[in-house]
C-alpha atoms as a PDB file:
ATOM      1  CA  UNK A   1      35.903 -16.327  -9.162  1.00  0.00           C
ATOM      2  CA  UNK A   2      33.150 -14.517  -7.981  1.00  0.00           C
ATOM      3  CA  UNK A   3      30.826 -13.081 -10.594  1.00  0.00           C
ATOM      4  CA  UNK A   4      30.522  -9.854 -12.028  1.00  0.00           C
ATOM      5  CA  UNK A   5      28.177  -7.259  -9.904  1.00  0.00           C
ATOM      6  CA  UNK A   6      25.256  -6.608 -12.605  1.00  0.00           C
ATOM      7  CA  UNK A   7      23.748  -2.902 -13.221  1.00  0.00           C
ATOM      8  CA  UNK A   8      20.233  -2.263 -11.507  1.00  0.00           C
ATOM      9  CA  UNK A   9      17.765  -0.648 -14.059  1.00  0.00           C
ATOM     10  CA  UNK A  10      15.778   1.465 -12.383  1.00  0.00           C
ATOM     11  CA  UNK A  11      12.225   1.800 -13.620  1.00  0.00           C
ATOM     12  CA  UNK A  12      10.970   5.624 -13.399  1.00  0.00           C
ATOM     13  CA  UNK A  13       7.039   6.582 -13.174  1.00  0.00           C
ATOM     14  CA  UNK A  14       6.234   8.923 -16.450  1.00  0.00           C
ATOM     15  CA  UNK A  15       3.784  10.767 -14.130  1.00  0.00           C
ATOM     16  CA  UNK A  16       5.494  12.125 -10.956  1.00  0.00           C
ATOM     17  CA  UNK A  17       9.810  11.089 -12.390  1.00  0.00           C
ATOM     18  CA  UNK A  18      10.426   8.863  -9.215  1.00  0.00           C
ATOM     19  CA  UNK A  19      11.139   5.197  -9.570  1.00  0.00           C
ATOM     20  CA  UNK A  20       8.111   3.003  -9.592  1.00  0.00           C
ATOM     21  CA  UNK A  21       8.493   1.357  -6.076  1.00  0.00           C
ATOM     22  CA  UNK A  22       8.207   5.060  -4.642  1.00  0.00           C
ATOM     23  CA  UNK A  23       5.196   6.521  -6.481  1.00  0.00           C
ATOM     24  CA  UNK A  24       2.742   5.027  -3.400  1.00  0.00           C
ATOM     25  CA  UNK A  25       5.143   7.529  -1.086  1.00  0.00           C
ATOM     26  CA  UNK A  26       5.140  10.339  -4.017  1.00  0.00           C
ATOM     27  CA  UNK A  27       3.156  13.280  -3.920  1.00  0.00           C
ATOM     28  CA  UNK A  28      -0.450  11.969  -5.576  1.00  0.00           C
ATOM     29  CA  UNK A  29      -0.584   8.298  -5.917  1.00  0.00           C
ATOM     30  CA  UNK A  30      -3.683   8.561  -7.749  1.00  0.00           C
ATOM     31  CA  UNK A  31      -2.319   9.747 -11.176  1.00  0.00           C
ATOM     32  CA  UNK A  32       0.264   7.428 -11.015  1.00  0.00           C
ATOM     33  CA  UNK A  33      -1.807   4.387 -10.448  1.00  0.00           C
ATOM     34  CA  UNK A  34      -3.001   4.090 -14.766  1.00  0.00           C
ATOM     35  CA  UNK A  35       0.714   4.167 -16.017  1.00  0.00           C
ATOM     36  CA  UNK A  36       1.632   1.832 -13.213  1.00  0.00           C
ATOM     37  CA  UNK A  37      -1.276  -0.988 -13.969  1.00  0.00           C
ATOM     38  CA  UNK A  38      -0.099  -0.760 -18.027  1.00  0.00           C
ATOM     39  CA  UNK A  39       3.917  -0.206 -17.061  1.00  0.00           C
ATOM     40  CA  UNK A  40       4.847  -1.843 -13.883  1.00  0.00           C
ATOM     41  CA  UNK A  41       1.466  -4.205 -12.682  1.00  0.00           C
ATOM     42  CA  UNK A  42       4.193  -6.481 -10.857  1.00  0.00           C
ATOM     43  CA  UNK A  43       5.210  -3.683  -8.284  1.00  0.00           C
ATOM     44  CA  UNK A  44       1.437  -3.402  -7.462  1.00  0.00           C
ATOM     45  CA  UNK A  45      -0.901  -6.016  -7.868  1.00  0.00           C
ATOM     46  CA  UNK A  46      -3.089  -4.662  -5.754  1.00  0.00           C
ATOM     47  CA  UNK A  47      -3.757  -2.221  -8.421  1.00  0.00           C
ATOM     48  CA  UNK A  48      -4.758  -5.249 -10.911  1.00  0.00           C
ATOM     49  CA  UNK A  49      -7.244  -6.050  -8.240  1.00  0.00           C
ATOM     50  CA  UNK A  50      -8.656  -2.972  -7.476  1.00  0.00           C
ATOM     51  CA  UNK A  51      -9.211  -1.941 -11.209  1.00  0.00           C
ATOM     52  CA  UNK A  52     -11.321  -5.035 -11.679  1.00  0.00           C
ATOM     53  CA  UNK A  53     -13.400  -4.794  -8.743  1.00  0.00           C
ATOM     54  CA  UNK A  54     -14.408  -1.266 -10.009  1.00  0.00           C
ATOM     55  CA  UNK A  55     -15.635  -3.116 -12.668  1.00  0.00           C
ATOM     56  CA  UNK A  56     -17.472  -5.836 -10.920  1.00  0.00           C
ATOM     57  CA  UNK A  57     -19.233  -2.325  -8.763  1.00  0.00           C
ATOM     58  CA  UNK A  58     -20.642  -0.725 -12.182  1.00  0.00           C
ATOM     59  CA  UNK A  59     -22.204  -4.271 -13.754  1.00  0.00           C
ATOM     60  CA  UNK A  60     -23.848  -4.084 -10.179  1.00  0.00           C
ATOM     61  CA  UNK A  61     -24.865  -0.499 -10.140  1.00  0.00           C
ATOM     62  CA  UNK A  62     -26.199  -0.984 -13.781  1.00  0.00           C
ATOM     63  CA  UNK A  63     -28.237  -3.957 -12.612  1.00  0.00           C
ATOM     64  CA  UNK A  64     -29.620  -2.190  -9.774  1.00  0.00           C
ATOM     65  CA  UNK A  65     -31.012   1.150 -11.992  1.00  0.00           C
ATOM     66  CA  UNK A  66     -32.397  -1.355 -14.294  1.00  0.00           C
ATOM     67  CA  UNK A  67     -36.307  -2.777 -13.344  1.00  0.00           C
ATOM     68  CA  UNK A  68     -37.016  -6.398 -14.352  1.00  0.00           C
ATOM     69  CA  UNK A  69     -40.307  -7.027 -14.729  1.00  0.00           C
ATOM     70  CA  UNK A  70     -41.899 -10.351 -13.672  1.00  0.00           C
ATOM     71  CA  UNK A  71     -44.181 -10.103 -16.217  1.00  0.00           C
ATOM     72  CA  UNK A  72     -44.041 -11.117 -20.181  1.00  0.00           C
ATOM     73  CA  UNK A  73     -43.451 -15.102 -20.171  1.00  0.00           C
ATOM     74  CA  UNK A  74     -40.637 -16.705 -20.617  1.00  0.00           C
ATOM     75  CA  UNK A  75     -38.950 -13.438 -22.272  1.00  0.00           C
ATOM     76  CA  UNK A  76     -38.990 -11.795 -18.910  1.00  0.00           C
ATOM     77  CA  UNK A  77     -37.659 -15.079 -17.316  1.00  0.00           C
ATOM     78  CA  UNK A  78     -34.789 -15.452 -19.004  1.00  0.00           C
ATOM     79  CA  UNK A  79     -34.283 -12.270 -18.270  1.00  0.00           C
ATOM     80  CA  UNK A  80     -34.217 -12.462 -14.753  1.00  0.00           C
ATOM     81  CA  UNK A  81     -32.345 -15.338 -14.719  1.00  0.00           C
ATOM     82  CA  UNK A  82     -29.448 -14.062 -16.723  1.00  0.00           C
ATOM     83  CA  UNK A  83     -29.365 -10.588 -14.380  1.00  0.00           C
ATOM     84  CA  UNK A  84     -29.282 -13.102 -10.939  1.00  0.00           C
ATOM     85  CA  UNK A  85     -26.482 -15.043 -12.388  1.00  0.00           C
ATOM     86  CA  UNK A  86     -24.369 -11.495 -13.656  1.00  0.00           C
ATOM     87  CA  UNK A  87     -25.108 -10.461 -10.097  1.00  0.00           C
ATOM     88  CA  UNK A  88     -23.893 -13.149  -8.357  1.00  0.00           C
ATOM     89  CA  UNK A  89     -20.798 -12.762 -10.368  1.00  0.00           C
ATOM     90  CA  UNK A  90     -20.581  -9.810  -9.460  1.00  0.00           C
ATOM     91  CA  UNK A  91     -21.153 -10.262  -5.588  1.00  0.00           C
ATOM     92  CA  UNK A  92     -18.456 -12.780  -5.538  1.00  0.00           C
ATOM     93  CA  UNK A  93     -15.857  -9.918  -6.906  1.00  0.00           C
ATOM     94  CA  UNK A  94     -16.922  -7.638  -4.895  1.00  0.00           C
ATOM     95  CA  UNK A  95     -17.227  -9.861  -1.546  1.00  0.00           C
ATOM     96  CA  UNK A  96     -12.939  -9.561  -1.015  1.00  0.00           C
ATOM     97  CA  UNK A  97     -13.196  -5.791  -1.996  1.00  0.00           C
ATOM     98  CA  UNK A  98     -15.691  -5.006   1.212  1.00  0.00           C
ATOM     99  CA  UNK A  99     -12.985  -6.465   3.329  1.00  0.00           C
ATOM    100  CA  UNK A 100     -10.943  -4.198   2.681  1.00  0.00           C
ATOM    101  CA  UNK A 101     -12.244  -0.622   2.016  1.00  0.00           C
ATOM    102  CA  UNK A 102     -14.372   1.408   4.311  1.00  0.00           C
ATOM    103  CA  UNK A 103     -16.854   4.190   3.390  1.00  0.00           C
ATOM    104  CA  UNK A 104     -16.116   7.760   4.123  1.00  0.00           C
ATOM    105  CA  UNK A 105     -18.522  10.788   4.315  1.00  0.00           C
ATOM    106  CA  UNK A 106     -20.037  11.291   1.217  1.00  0.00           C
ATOM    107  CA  UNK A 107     -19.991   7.962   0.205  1.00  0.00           C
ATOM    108  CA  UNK A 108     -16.351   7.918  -1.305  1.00  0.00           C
ATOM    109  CA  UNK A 109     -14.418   4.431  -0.529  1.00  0.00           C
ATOM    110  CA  UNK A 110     -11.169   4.749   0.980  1.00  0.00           C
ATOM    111  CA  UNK A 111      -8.914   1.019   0.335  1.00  0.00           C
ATOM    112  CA  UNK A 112      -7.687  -0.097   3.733  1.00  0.00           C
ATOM    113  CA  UNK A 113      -4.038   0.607   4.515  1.00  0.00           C
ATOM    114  CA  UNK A 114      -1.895  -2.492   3.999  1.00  0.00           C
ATOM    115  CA  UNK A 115       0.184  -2.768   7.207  1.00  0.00           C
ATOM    116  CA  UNK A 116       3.659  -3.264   6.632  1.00  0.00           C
ATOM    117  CA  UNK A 117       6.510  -1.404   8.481  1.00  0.00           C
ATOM    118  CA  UNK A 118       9.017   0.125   6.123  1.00  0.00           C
ATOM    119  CA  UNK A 119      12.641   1.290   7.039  1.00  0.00           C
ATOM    120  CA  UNK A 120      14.891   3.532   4.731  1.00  0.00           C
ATOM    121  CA  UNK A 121      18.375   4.458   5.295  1.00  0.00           C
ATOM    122  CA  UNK A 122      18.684   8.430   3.560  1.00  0.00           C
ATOM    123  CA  UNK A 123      21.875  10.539   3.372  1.00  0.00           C
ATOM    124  CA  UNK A 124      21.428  13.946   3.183  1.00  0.00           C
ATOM    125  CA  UNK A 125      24.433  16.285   2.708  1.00  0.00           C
ATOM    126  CA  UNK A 126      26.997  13.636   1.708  1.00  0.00           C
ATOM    127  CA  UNK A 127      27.521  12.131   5.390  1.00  0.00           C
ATOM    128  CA  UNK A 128      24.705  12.851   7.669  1.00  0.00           C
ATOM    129  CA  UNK A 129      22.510  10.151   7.564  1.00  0.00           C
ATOM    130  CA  UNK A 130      18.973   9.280   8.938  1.00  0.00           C
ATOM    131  CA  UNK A 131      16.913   5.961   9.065  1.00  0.00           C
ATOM    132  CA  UNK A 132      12.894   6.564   8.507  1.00  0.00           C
ATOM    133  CA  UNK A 133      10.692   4.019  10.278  1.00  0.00           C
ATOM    134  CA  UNK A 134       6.944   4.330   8.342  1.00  0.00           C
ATOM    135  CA  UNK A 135       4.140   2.724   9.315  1.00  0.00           C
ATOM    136  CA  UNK A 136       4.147   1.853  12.804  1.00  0.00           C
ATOM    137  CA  UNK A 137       1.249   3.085  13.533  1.00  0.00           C
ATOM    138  CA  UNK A 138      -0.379   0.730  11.313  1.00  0.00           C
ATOM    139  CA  UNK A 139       0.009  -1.978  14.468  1.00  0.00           C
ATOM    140  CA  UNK A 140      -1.426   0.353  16.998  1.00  0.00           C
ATOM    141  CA  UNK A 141       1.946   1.988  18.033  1.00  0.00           C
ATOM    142  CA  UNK A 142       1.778   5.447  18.840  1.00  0.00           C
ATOM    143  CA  UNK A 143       4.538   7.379  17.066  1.00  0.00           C
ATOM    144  CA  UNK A 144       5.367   9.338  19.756  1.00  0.00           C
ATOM    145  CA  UNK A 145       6.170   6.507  22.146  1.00  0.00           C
ATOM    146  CA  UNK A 146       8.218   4.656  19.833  1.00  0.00           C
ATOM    147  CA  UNK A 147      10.536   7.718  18.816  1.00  0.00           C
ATOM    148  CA  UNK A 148      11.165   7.937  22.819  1.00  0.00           C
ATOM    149  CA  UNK A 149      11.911   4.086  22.865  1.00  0.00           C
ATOM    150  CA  UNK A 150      14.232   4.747  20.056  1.00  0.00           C
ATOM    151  CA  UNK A 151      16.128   7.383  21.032  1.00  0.00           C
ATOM    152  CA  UNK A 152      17.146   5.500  24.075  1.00  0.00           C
ATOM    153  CA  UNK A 153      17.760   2.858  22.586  1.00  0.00           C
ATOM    154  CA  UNK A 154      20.503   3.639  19.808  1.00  0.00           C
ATOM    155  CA  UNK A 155      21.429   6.622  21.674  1.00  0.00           C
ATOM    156  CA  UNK A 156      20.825   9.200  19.107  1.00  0.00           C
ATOM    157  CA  UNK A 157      18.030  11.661  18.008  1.00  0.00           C
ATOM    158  CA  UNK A 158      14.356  10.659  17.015  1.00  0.00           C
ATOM    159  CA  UNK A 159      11.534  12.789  16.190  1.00  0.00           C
ATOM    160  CA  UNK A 160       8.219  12.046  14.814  1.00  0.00           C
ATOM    161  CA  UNK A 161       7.649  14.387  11.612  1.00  0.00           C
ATOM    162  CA  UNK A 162       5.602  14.211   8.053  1.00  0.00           C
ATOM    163  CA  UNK A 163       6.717  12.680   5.356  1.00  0.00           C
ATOM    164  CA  UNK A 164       6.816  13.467   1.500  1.00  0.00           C
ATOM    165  CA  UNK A 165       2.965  12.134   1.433  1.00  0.00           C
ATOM    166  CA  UNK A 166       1.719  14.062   4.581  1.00  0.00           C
ATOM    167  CA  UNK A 167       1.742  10.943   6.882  1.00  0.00           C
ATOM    168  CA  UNK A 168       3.673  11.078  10.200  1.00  0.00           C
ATOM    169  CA  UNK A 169       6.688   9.037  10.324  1.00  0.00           C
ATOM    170  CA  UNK A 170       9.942   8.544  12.858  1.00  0.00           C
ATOM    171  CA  UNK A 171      13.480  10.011  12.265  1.00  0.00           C
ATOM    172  CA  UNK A 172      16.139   8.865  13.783  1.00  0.00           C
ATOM    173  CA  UNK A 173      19.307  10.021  13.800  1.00  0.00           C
ATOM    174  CA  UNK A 174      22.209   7.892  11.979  1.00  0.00           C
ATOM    175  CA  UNK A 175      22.064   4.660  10.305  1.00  0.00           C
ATOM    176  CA  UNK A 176      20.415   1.746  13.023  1.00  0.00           C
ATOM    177  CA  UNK A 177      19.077  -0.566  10.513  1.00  0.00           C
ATOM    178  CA  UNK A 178      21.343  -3.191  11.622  1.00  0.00           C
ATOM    179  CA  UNK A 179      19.557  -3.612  14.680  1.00  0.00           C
ATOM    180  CA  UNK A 180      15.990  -1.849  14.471  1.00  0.00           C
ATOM    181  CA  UNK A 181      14.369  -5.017  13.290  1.00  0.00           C
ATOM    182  CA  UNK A 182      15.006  -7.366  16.329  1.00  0.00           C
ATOM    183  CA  UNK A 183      14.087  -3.813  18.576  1.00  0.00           C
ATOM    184  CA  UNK A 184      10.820  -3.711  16.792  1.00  0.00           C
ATOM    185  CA  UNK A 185       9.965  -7.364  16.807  1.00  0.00           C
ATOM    186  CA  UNK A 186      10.836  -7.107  20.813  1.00  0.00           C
ATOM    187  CA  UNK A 187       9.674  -4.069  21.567  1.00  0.00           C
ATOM    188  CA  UNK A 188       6.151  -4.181  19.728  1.00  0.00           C
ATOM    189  CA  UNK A 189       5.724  -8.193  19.387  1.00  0.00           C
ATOM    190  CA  UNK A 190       2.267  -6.888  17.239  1.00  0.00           C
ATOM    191  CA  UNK A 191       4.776  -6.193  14.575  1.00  0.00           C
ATOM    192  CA  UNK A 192       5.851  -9.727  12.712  1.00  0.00           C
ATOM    193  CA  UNK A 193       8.816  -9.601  11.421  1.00  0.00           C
ATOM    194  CA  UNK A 194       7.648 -10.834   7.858  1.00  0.00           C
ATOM    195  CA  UNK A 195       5.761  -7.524   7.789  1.00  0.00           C
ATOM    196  CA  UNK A 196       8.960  -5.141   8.122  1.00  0.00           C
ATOM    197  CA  UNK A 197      10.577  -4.102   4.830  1.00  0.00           C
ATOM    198  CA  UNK A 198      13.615  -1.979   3.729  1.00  0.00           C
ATOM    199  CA  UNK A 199      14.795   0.296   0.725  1.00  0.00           C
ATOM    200  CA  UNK A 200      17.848  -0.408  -1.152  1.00  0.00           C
ATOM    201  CA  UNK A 201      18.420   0.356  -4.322  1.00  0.00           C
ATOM    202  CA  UNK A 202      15.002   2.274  -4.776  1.00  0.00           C
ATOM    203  CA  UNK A 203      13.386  -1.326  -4.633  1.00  0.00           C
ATOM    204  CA  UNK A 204      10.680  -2.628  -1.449  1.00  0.00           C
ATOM    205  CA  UNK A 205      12.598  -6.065  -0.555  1.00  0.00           C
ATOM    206  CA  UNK A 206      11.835  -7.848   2.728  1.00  0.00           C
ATOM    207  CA  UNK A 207      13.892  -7.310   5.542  1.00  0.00           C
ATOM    208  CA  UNK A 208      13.534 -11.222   7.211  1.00  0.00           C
END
């Protein structure tokens, strides 16, 4: 006898009301991160990591406004010695972070965009429905060509347009997901499969 289908329980974000797996696609990501490292630190761990790096930056900063002096015996030895080793501590927390953020104008740090592909299948209107295809561009694929490619390809409507968070993704007419993975591992072999997720249920779940 098969068993009983189970209720999801959707988790909603406090800060901007969508469920916690959207808030990175929501409207300011930012204000949403503090309730989601306290609430929901299993959606994004990233977020875990990113909070203690900023940490690891400010022991360095405070280390760096600070002059040791060489001089006063042993006193100012010790002292030294205790301020390499919290640097070096700190050097090795920060070492992963560089790898991954860049510096913009000003000096702000922008994190590097994790590249993943993500496909969700949205009904509007009770029975017109449209498949989203975000982050493409992510593997050097330019938006434009790929709508093209699609279009032909299920026979149906695609148009490159921004999305809820300003960033430029495909619509396509109808519901392809079916068949859009194997077309993107084919068409763009840049794009692993393993990097290609879908949206059911308001959850992120891999689509191989």
């Amino acid at each position: 006898m098969a068993e009983k289908p189970q209720a999801v329980r959707v988790q909603y974000c406090q800060v901007c009301s969508l469920p916690a797996e959207f808030c990175e696609f929501g409207p300011d990501f930012e204000k949403c991160k503090p309730w989601l490292i306290q609430n929901a630190p299993d959606l994004y761990p990233d977020l875990l990591k990113e909070a203690s790096d900023k940490e690891a930056d400010k022991v360095s900063d405070q280390l760096q406004s600070v002059e040791i002096s060489s001089r006063g015996g042993d006193g100012g030895g010790a002292a030294a010695a205790a301020a390499v080793a919290v640097a070096a501590a700190s050097s090795g927390a920060s070492a992963s972070k560089q790898e991954e953020v860049k510096r913009l104008p000003g000096g702000k740090i922008k994190k590097k965009e994790k590249q993943e592909v993500v496909i969700e299948k949205i009904v509007r209107n009770k029975r017109k429905c449209v498949t989203t295809v975000k982050g493409l561009e992510l593997f050097g694929v330019k938006l434009n060509d790929a709508s093209k490619k699609l279009g032909k390809k299920f026979a149906t409507g695609a148009s490159v347009v921004k999305g809820p968070t300003e960033k430029e993704q495909i619509d396509v007419q109808g519901d392809i997901s079916y068949d859009i993975v194997d077309f993107i591992t084919d068409t763009w072999p840049d794009v692993p499969a393993a990097a290609i997720y879908f949206i059911e249920d308001g959850r992120k779940v891999p689509a191989a």
